[in-house]
C-alpha atoms as a PDB file:
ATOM      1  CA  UNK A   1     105.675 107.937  91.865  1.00  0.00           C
ATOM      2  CA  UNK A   2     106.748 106.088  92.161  1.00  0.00           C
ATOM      3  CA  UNK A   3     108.437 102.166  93.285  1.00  0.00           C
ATOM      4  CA  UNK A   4     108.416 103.270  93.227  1.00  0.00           C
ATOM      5  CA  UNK A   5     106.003 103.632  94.153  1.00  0.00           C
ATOM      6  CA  UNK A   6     107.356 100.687  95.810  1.00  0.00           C
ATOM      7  CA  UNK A   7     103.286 100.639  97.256  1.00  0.00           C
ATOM      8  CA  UNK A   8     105.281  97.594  98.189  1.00  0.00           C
ATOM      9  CA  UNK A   9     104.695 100.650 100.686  1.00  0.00           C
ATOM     10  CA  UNK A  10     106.318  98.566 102.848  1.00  0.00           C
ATOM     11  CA  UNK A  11     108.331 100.562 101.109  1.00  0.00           C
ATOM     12  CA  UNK A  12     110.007  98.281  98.940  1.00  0.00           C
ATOM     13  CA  UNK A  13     108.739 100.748  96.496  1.00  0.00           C
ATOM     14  CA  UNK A  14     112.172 100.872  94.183  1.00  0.00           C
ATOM     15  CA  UNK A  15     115.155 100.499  95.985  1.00  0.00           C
ATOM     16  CA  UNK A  16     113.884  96.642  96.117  1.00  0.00           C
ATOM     17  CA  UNK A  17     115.151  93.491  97.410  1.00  0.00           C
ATOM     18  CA  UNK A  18     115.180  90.499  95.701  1.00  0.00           C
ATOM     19  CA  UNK A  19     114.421  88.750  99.545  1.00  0.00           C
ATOM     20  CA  UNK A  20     111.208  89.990  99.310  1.00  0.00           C
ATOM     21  CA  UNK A  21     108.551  88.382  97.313  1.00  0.00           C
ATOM     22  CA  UNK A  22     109.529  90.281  93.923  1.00  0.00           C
ATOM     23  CA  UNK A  23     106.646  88.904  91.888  1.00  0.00           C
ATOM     24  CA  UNK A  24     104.297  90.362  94.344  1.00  0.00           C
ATOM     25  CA  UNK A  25     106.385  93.743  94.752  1.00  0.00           C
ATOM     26  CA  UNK A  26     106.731  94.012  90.859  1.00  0.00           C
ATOM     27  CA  UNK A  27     102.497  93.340  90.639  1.00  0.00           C
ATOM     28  CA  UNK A  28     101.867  95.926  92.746  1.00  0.00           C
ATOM     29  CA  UNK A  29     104.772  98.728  91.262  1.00  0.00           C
ATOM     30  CA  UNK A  30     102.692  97.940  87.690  1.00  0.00           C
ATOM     31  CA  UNK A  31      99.200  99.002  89.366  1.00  0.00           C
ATOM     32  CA  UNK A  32     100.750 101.690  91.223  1.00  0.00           C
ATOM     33  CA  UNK A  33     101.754 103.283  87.577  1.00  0.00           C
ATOM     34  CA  UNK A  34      98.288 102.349  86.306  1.00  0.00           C
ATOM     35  CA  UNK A  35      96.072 103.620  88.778  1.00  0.00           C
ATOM     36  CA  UNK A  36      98.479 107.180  89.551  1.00  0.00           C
ATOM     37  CA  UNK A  37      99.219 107.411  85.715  1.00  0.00           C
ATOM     38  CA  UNK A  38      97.703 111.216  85.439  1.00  0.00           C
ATOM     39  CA  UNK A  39      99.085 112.164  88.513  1.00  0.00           C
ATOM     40  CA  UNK A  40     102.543 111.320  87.614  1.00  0.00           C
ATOM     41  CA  UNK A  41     101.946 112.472  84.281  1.00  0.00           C
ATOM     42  CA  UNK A  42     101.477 115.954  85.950  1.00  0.00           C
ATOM     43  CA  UNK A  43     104.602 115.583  87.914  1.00  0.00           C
ATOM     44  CA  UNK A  44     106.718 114.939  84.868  1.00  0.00           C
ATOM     45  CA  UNK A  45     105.161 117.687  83.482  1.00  0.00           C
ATOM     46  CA  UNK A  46     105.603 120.230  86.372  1.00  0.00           C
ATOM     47  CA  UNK A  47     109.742 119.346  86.565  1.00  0.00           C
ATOM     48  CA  UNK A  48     111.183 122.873  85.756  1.00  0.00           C
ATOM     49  CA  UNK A  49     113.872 121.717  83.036  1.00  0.00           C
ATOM     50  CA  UNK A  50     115.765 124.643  80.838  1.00  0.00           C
ATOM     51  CA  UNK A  51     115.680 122.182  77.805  1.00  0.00           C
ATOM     52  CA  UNK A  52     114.630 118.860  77.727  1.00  0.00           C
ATOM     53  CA  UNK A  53     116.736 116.749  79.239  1.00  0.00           C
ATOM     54  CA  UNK A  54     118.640 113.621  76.633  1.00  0.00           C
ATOM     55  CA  UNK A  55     120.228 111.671  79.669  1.00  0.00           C
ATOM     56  CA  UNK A  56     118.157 110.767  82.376  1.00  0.00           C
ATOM     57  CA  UNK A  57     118.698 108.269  85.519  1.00  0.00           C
ATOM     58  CA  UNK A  58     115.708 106.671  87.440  1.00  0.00           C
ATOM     59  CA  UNK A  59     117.500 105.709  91.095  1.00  0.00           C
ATOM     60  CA  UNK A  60     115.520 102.634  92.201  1.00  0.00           C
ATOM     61  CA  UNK A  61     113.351 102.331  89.382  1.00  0.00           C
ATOM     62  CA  UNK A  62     111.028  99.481  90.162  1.00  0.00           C
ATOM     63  CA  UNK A  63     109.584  98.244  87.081  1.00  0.00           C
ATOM     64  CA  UNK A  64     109.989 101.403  85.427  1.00  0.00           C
ATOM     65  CA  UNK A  65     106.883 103.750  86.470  1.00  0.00           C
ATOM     66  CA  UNK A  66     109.014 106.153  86.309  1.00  0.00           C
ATOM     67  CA  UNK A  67     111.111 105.693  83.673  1.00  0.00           C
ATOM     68  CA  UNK A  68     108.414 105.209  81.140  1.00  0.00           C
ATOM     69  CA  UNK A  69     106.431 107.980  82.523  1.00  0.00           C
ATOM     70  CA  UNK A  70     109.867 110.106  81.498  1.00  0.00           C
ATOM     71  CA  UNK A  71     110.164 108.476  77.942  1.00  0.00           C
ATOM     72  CA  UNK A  72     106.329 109.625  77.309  1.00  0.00           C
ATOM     73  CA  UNK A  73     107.792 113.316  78.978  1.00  0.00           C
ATOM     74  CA  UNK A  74     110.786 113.653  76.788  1.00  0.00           C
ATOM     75  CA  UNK A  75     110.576 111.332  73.782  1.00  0.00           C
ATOM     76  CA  UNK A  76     114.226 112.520  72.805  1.00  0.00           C
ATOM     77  CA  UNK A  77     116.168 111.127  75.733  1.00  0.00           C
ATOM     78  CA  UNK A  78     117.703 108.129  76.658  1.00  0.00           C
ATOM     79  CA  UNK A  79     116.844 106.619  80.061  1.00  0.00           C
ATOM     80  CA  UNK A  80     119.291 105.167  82.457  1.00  0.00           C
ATOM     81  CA  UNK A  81     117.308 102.648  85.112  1.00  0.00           C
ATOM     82  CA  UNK A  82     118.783 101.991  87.902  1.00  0.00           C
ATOM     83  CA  UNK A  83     117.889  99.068  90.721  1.00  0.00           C
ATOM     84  CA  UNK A  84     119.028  96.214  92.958  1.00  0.00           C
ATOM     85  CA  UNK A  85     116.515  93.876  92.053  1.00  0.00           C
ATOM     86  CA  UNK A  86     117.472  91.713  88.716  1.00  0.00           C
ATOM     87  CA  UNK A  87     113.455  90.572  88.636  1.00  0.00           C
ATOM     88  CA  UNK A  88     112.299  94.486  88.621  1.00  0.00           C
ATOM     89  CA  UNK A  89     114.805  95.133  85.855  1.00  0.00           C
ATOM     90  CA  UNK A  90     114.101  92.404  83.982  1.00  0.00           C
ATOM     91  CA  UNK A  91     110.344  93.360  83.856  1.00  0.00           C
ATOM     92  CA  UNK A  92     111.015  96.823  82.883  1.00  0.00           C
ATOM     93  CA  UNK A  93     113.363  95.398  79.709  1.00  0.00           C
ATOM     94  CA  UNK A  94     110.166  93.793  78.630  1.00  0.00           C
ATOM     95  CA  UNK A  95     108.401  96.904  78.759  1.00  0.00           C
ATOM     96  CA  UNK A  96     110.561  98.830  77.057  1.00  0.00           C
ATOM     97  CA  UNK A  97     111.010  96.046  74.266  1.00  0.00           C
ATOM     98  CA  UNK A  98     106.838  95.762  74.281  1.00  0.00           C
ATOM     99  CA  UNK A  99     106.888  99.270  73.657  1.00  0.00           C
ATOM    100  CA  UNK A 100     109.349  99.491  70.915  1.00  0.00           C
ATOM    101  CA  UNK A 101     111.683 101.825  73.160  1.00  0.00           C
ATOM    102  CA  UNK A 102     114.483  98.802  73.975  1.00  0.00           C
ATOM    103  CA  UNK A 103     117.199 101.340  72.028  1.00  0.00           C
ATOM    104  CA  UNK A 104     116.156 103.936  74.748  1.00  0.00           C
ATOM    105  CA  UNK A 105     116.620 102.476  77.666  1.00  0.00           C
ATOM    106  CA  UNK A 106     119.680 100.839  79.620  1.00  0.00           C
ATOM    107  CA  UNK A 107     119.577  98.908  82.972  1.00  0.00           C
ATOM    108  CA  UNK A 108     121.957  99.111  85.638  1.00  0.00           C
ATOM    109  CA  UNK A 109     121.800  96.347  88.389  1.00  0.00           C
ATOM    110  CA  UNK A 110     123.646  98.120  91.595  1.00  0.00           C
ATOM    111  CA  UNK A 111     123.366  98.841  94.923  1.00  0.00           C
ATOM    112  CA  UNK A 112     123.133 102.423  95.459  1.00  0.00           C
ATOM    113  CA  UNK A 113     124.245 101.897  99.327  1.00  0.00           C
ATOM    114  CA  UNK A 114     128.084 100.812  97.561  1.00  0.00           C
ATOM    115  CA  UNK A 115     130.196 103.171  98.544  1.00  0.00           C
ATOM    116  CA  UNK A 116     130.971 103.233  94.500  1.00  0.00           C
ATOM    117  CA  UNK A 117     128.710 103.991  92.438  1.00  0.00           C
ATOM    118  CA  UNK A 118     128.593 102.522  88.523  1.00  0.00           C
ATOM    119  CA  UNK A 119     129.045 104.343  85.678  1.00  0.00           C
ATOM    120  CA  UNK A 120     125.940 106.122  85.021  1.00  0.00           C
ATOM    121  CA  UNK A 121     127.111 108.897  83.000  1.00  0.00           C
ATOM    122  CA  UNK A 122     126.651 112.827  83.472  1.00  0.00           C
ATOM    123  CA  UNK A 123     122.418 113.106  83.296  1.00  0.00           C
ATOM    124  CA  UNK A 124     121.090 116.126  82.915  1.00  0.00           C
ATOM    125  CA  UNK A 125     118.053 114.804  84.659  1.00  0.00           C
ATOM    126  CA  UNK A 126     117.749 112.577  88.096  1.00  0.00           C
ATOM    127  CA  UNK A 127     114.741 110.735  89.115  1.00  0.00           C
ATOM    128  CA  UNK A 128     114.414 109.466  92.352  1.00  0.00           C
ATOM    129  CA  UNK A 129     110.647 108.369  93.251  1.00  0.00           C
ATOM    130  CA  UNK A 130     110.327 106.522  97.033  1.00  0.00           C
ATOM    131  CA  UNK A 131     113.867 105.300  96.600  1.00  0.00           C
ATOM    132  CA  UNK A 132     115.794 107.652  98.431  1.00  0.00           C
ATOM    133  CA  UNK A 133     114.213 106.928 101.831  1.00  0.00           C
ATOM    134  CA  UNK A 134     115.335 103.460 101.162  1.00  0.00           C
ATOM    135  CA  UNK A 135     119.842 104.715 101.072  1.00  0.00           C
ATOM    136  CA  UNK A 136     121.719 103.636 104.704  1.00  0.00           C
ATOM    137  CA  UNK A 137     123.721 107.144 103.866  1.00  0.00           C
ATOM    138  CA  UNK A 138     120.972 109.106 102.271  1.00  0.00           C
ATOM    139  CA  UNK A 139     123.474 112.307 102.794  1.00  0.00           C
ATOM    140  CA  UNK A 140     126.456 110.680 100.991  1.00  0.00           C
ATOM    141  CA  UNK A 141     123.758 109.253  98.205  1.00  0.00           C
ATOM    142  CA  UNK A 142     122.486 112.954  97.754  1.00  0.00           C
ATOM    143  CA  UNK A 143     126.426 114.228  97.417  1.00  0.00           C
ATOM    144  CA  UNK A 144     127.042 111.721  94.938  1.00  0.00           C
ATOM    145  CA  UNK A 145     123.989 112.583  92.765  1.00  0.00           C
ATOM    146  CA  UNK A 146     124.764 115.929  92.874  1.00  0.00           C
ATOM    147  CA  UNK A 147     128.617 115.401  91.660  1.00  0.00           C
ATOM    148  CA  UNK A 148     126.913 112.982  88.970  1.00  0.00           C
ATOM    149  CA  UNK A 149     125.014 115.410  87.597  1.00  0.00           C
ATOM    150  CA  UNK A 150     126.155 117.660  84.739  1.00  0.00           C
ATOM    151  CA  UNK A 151     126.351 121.414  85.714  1.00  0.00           C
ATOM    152  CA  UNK A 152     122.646 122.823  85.566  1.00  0.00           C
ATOM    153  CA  UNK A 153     121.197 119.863  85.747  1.00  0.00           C
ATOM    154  CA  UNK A 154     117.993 118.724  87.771  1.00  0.00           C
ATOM    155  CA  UNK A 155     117.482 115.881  90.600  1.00  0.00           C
ATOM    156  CA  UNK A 156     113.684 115.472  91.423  1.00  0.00           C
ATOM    157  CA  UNK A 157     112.769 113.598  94.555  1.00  0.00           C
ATOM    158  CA  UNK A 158     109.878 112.237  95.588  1.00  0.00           C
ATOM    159  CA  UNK A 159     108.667 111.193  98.809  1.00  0.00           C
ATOM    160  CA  UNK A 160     105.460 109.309 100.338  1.00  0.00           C
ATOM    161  CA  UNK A 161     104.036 110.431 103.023  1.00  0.00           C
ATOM    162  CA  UNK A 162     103.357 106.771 104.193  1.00  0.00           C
ATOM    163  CA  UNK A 163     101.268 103.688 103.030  1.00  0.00           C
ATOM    164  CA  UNK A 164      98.112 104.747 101.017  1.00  0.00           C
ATOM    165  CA  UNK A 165      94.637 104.419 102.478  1.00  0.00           C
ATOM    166  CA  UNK A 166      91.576 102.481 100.826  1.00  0.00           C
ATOM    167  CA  UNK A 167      89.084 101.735 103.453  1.00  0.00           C
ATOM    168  CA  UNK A 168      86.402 104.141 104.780  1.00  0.00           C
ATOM    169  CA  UNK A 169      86.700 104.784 108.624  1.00  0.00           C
ATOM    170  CA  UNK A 170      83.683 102.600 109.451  1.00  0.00           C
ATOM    171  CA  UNK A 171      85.109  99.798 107.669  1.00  0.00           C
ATOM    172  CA  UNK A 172      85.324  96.734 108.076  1.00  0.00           C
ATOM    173  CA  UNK A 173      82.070  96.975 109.647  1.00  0.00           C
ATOM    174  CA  UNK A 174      83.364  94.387 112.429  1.00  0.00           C
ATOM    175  CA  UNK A 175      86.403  96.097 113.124  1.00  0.00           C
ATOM    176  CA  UNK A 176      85.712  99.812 112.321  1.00  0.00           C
ATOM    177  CA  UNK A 177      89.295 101.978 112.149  1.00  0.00           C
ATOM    178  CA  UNK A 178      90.942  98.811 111.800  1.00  0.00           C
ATOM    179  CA  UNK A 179      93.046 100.648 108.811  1.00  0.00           C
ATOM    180  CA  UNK A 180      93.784 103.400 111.090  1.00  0.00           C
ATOM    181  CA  UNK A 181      94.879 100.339 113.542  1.00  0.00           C
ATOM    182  CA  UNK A 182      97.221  98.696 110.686  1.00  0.00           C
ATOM    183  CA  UNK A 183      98.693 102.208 109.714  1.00  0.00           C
ATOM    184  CA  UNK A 184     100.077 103.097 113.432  1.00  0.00           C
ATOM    185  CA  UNK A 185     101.279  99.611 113.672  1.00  0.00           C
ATOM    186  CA  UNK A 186     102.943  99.564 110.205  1.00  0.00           C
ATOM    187  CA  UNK A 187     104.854 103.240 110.999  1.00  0.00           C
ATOM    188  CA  UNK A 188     105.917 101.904 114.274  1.00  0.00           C
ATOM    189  CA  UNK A 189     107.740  99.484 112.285  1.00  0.00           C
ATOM    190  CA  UNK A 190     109.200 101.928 109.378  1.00  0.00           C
ATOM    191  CA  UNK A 191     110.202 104.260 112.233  1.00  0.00           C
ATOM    192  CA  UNK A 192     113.034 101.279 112.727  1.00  0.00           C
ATOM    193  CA  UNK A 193     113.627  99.991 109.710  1.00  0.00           C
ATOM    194  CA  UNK A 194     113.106 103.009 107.064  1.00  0.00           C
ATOM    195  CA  UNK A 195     113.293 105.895 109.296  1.00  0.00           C
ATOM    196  CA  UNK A 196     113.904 108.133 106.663  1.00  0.00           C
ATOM    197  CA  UNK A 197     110.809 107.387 104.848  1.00  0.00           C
ATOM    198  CA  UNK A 198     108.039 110.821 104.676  1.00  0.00           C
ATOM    199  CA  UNK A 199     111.790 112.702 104.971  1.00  0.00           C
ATOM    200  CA  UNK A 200     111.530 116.265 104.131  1.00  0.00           C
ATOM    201  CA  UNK A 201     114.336 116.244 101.189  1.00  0.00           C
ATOM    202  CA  UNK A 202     114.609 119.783 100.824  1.00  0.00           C
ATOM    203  CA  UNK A 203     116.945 121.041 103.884  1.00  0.00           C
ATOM    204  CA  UNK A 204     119.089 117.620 102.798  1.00  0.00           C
ATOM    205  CA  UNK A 205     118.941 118.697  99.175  1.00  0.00           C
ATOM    206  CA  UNK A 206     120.418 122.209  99.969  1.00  0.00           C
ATOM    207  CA  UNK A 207     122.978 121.196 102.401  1.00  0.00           C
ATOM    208  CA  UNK A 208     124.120 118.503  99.713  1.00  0.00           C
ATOM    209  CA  UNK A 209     124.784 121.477  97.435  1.00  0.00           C
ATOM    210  CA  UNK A 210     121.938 121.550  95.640  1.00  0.00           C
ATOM    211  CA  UNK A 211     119.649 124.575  94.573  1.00  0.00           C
ATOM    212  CA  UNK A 212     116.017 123.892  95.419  1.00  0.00           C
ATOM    213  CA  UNK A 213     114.127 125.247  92.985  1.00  0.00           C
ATOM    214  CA  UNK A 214     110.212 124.036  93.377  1.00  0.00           C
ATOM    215  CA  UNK A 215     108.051 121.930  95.883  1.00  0.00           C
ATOM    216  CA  UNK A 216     105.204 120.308  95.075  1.00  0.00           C
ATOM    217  CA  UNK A 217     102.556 118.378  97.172  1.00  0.00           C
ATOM    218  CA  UNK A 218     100.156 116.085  95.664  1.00  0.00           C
ATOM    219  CA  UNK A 219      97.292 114.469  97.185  1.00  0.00           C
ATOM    220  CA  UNK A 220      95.662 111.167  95.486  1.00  0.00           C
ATOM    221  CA  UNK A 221      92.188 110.397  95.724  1.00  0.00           C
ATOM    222  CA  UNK A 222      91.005 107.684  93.617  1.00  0.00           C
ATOM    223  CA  UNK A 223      88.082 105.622  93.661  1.00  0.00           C
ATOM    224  CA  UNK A 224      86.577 102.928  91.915  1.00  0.00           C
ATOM    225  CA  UNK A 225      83.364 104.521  89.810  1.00  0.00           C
ATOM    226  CA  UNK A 226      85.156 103.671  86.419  1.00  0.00           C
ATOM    227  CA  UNK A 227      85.519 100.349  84.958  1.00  0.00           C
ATOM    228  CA  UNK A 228      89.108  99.562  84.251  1.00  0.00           C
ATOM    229  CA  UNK A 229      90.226 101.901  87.131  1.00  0.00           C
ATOM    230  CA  UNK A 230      88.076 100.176  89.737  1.00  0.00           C
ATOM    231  CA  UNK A 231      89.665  96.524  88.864  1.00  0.00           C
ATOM    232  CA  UNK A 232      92.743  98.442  89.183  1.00  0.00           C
ATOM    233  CA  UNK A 233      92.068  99.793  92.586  1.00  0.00           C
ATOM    234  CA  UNK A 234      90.560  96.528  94.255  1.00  0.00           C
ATOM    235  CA  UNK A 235      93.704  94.788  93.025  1.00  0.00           C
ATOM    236  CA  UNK A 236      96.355  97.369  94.537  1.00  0.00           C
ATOM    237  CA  UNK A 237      94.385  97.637  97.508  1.00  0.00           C
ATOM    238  CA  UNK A 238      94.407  94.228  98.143  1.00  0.00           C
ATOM    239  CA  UNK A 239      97.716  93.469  97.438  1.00  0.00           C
ATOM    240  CA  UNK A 240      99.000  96.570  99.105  1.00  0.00           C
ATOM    241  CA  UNK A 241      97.199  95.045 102.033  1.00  0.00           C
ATOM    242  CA  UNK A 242      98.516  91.957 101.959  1.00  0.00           C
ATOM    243  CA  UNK A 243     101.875  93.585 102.185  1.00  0.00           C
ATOM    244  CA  UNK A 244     101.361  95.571 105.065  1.00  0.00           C
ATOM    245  CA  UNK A 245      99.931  92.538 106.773  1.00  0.00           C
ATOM    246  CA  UNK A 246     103.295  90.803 106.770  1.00  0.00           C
ATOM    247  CA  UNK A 247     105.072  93.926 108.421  1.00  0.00           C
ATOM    248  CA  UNK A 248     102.319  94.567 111.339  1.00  0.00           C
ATOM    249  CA  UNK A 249     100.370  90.867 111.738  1.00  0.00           C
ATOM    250  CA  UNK A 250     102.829  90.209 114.854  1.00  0.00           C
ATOM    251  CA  UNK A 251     101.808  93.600 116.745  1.00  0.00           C
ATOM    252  CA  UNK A 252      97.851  93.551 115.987  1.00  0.00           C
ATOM    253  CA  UNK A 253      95.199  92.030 118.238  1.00  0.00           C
ATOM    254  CA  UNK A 254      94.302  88.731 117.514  1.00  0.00           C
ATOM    255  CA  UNK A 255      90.436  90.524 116.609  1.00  0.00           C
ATOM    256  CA  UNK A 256      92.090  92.476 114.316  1.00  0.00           C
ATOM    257  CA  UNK A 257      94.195  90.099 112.367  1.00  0.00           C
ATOM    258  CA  UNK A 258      91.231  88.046 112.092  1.00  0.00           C
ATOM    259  CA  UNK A 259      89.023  90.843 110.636  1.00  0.00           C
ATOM    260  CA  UNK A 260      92.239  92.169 108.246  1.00  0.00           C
ATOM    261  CA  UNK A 261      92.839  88.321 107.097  1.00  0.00           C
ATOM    262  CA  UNK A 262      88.646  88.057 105.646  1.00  0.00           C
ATOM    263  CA  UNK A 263      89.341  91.644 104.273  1.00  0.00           C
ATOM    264  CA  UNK A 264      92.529  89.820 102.182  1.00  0.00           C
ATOM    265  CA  UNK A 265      90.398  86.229 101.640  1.00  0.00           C
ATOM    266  CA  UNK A 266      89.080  86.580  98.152  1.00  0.00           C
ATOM    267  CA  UNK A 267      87.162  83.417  98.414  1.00  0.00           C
ATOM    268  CA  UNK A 268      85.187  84.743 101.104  1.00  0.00           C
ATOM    269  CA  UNK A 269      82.255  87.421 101.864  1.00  0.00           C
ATOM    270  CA  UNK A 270      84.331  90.223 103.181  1.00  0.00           C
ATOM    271  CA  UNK A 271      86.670  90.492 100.882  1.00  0.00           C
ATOM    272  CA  UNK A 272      88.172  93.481  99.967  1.00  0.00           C
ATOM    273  CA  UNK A 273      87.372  92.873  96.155  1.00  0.00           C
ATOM    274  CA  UNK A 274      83.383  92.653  97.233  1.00  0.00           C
ATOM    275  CA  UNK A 275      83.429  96.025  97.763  1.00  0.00           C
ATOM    276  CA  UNK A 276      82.286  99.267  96.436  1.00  0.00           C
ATOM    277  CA  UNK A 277      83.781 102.136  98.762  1.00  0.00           C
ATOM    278  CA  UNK A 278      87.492 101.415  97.925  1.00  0.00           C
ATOM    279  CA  UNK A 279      89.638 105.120  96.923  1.00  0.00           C
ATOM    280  CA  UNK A 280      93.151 105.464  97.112  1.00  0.00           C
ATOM    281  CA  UNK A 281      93.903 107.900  98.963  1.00  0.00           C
ATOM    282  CA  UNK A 282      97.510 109.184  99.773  1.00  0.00           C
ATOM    283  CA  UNK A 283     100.200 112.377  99.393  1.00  0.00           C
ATOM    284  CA  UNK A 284     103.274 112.822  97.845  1.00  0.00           C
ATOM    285  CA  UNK A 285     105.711 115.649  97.834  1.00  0.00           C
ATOM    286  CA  UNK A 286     108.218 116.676  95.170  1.00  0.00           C
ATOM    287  CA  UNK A 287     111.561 118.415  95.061  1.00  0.00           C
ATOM    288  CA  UNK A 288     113.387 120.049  92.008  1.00  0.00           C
ATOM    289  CA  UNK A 289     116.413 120.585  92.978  1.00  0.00           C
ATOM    290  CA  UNK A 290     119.259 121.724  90.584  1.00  0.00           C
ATOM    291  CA  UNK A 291     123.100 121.895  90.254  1.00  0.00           C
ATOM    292  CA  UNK A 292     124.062 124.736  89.809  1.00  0.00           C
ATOM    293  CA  UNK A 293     127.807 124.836  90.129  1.00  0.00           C
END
């Protein structure tokens, strides 16, 4: 949930571009899988499959959230991953080699906004998680999944509703709803450059051909009581943050840039990493979809 989560929410989250700062995008794709692990453990285990599926494709894969998330699901398939950013792919072949699963899993370096498509097989199984939002012709992409797929076989989307939350309302203390402040800024600026991110996919998936067969919603909240998971969540808040700065810093007050830019200063007193009341809080929704003729 992922690219895929890219929570490069800006959303970089799979689709990716290699423009971007990919080291940054790729650190923040890992903690996205590490601090959402169980909830997209559940969501691979909710996917309404007849049989398990042996060929799967992960569109915009990231660094592989979700493709290792399916490996762990199905431990009989074979995993085709799928994204335009050579770093990202790169990453996930040293996953897959850390893990002993290199013989599992193929990468395909593409654009998915080509009008053709490479060679990825008939799947039985399609993953698409915060990529699809990311297609210039999300219609013609959904078509050409649905062609690619063998007959009966399942395409799961899933959509963010937006960049995740960590900050309580009242925070910073200095600048209370100053989150609140980046968020409206930051969707002003997806409404023109990703308008199709928080899409609902399932009127697109039927009209594509498709047979929706389950919806799911999921609501994250995480905080940081535990150990490991609390380093987890300072780190992808403030990296997530840092991220969103560079999309809304031109459109916020000059008060609030100052107040968001101590937030992201881990030198100083108000950093984000000082503090104790960090969660991540945010929604996805999933589509199983299948093809059924």
């Amino acid at each position: 949930m992922t690219h895929a989560h890219t929570p490069s929410h800006t959303h970089t989250h799979s689709h990716s571009h290699d423009s971007h700062d990919s080291h940054g995008e790729a650190e923040i794709l890992d903690l996205d899988a590490q601090v959402l692990a169980e909830h997209l453990t559940a969501l691979t285990g909710w996917l309404p499959v007849q049989a398990p599926p042996r060929r799967i494709v992960d569109l915009g894969c990231g660094t592989g959230t979700g493709t290792f998330a399916l490996l762990d699901r199905f431990p009989e398939a074979h995993i085709t991953a799928v994204d335009t950013s050579a770093a990202h792919l790169q990453r996930l072949r040293e996953k897959a080699c850390a893990r002993g699963a290199e013989g599992r899993v193929r990468t395909v370096q593409a654009d998915l906004d080509a009008v053709d498509w490479p060679d990825l097989g008939s799947p039985d199984l399609v993953w698409a998680s915060a990529s699809m939002h990311h297609m210039a012709d999300p219609d013609r992409a959904l078509k050409t999944v649905h062609d690619l797929l063998a007959p009966g076989g399942l395409f799961a989307v899933v959509e963010l509703s937006g960049f995740p939350r960590f900050l309580p309302e009242t925070a910073p203390e200095d600048r209370p709803g100053l989150e609140e402040r980046c968020h409206e800024a930051s969707d002003r600026f997806h409404a023109e450059h990703v308008p199709h991110r928080g899409a609902d996919w399932g009127p697109k998936l039927t009209e594509a051909g498709f047979t929706v067969e389950a919806e799911r919603a999921i609501t994250v909240n995480i905080g940081t009581t535990d150990g490991s998971r609390g380093e987890a969540v300072g780190a992808y808040a403030l990296g997530s943050l840092r991220r969103l700065r560079h999309s809304v810093a031109g459109t916020l007050t000059p008060e609030d840039l100052a107040a968001l830019d101590r937030l992201l200063d881990t030198e100083g007193t108000g950093s984000l990493l000082r503090r104790d009341d960090l969660a991540v809080r945010t929604e996805r929704t999933a589509w199983a979809a299948r093809r059924t003729g």
